[in-house]
Protein backbone atom coordinates (compact mmCIF):
# COMPACT_ATOMS: atom_id res chain seq x y z
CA UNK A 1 15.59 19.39 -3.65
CA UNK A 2 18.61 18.37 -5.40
CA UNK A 3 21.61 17.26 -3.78
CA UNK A 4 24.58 19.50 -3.91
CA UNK A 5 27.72 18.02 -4.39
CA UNK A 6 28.59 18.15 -0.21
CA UNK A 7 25.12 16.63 -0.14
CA UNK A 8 26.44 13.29 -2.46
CA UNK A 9 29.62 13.13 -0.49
CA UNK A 10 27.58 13.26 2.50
CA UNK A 11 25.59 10.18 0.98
CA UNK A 12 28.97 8.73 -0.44
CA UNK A 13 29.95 8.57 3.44
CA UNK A 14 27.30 7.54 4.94
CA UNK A 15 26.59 4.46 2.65
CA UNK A 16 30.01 3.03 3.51
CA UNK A 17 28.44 2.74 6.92
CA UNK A 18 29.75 4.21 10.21
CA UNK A 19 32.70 4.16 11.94
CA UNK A 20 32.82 2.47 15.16
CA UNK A 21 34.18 5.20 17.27
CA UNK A 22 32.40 7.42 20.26
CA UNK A 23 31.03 9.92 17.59
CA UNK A 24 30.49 8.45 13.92
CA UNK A 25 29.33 11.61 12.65
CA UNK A 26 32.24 13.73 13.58
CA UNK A 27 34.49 11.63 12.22
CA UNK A 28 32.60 11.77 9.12
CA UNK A 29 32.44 15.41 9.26
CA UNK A 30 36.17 15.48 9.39
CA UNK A 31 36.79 13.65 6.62
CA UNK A 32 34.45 16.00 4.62
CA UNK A 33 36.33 19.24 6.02
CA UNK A 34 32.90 19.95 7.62
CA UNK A 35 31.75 20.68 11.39
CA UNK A 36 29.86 17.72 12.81
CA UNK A 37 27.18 20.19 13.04
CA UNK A 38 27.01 20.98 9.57
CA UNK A 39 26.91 17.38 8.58
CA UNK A 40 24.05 16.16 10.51
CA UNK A 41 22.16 19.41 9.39
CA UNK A 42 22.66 18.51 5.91
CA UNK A 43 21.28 14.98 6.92
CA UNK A 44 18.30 16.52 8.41
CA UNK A 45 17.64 18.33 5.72
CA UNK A 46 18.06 15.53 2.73
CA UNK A 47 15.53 13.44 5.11
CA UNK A 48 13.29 16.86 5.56
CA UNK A 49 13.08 16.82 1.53
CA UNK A 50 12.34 12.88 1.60
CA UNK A 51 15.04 11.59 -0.15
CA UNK A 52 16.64 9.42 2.78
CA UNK A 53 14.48 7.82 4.70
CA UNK A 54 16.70 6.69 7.63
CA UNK A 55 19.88 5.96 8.68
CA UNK A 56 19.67 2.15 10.26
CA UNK A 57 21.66 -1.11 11.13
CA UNK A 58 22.22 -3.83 8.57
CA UNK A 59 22.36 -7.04 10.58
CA UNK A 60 23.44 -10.58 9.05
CA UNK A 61 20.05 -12.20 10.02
CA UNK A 62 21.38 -15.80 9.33
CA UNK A 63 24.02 -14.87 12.23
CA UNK A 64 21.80 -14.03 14.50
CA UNK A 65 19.20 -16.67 14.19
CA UNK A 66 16.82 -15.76 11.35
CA UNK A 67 17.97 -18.85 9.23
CA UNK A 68 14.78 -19.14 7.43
CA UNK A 69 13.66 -16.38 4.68
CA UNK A 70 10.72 -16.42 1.82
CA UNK A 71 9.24 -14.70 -0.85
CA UNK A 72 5.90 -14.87 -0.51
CA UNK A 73 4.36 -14.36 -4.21
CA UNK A 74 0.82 -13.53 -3.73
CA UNK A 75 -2.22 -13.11 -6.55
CA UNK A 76 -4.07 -10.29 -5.80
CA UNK A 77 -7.07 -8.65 -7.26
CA UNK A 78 -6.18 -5.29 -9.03
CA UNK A 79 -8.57 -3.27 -6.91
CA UNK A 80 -6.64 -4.78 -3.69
CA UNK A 81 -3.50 -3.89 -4.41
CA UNK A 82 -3.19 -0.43 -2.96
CA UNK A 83 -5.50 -1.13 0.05
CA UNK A 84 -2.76 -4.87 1.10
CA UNK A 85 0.07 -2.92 -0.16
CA UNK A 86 -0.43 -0.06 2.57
CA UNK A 87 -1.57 -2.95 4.95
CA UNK A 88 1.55 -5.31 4.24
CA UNK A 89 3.99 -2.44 3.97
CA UNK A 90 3.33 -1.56 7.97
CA UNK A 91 4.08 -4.70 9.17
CA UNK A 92 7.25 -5.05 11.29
CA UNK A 93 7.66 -9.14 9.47
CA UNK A 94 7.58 -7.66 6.19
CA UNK A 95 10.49 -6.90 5.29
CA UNK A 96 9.91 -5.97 1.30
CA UNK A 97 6.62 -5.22 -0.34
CA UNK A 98 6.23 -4.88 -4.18
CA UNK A 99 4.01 -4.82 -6.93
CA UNK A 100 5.03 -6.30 -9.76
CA UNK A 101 3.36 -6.97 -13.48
CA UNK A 102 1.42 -10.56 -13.74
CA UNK A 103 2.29 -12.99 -16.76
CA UNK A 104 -0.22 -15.54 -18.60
CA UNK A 105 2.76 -18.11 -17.26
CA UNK A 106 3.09 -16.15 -13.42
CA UNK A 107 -0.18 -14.57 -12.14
CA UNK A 108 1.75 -13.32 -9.39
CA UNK A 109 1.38 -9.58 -9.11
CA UNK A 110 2.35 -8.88 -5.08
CA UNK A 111 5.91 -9.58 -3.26
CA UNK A 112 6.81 -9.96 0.28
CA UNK A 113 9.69 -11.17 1.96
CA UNK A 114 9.46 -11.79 5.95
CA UNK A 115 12.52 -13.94 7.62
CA UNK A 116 11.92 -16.64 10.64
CA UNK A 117 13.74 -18.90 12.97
CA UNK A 118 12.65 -21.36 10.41
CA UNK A 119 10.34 -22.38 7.62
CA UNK A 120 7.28 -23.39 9.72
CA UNK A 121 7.93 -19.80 11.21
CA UNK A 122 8.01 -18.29 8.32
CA UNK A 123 5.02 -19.92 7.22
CA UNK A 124 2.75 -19.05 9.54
CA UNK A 125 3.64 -15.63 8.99
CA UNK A 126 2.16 -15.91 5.87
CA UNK A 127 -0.85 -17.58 6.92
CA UNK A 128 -1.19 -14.95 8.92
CA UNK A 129 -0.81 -11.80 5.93
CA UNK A 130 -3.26 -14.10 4.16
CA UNK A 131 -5.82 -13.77 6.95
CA UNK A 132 -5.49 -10.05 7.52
CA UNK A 133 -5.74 -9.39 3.49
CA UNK A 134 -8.06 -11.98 2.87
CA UNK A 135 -6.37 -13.79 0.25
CA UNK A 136 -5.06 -17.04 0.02
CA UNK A 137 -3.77 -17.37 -3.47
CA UNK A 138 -0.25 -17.27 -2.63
CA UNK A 139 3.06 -19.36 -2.51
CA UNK A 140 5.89 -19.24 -0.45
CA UNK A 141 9.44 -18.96 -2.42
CA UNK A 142 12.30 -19.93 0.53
CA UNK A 143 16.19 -19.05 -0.31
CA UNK A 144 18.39 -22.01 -0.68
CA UNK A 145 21.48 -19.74 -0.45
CA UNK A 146 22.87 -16.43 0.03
CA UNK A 147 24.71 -15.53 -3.25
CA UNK A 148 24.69 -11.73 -2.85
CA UNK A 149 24.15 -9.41 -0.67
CA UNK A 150 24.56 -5.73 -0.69
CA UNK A 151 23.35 -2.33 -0.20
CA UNK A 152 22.83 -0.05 -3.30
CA UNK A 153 25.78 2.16 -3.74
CA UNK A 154 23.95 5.43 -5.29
CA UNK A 155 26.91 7.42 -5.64
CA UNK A 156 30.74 6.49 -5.96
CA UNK A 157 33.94 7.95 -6.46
């Protein structure tokens, strides 16, 4: 499927997150010249074809308690990867799950990022990922600050 060009306006809108108002998608609809109908049949249909996968909150973890957040870089055996990848990946704490190339200087090649109340919480998460994938070579990378912060814009005016 490619997206027509109601389809990127569609995206355009709904990436600038919703309005706070009794029906979101109407409004949204309206500003499109489009029935709210219309609209959310166009988003069932870009999900249908697997380019969106949902349509979700973004909450400001630190304000709501999660103060504590890591990277956990793990070293994982080639032949692992797909089998902890599909493990990791369906686990409500993990939040991010990549592969990534090793270097001589970084023999990291798997990325997760979970968020706790704190750094022992956070911690123990891990411990626990390490026990269900049975690996241990890992490290835990924790944010010292929030620089950015930001959802990928994929199409703008």
């Amino acid at each position: 499927m490619t997206l027509s060009e109601l389809d990127q306006r569609i995206v355009m809108e709904l990436q600038s997150g919703l309005p706070l108002v009794s029906r979101p998608f109407e409004a949204l609809a309206r500003r499109l010249g489009i029935t709210e109908e219309e609209f959310l049949a166009r988003v069932h249909a870009i999900q249908q074809a697997g380019i969106m996968r949902r349509i979700g909150a973004a909450l400001r973890h630190h304000r709501v308690g999660f103060t504590a957040n890591a990277m956990i870089v793990w070293q994982i055996p080639e032949e692992k990867i797909v089998e902890v990848g599909e493990q990791m990946s369906q686990l409500p704490e993990v939040t991010h799950c990549y592969q990534r190339v090793s270097l001589p200087q970084w023999p990291y090649n798997f990325y997760t990022m979970v968020h706790g109340h704190s750094r022992e919480e956070c911690r123990r998460i891990a411990e626990q990922l390490a026990q269900m994938a049975g690996v241990n070579d890992y490290r835990l990378l924790y944010s010292v600050a929030e620089l950015k912060k930001s959802s990928m814009k994929y199409f703008m005016d």
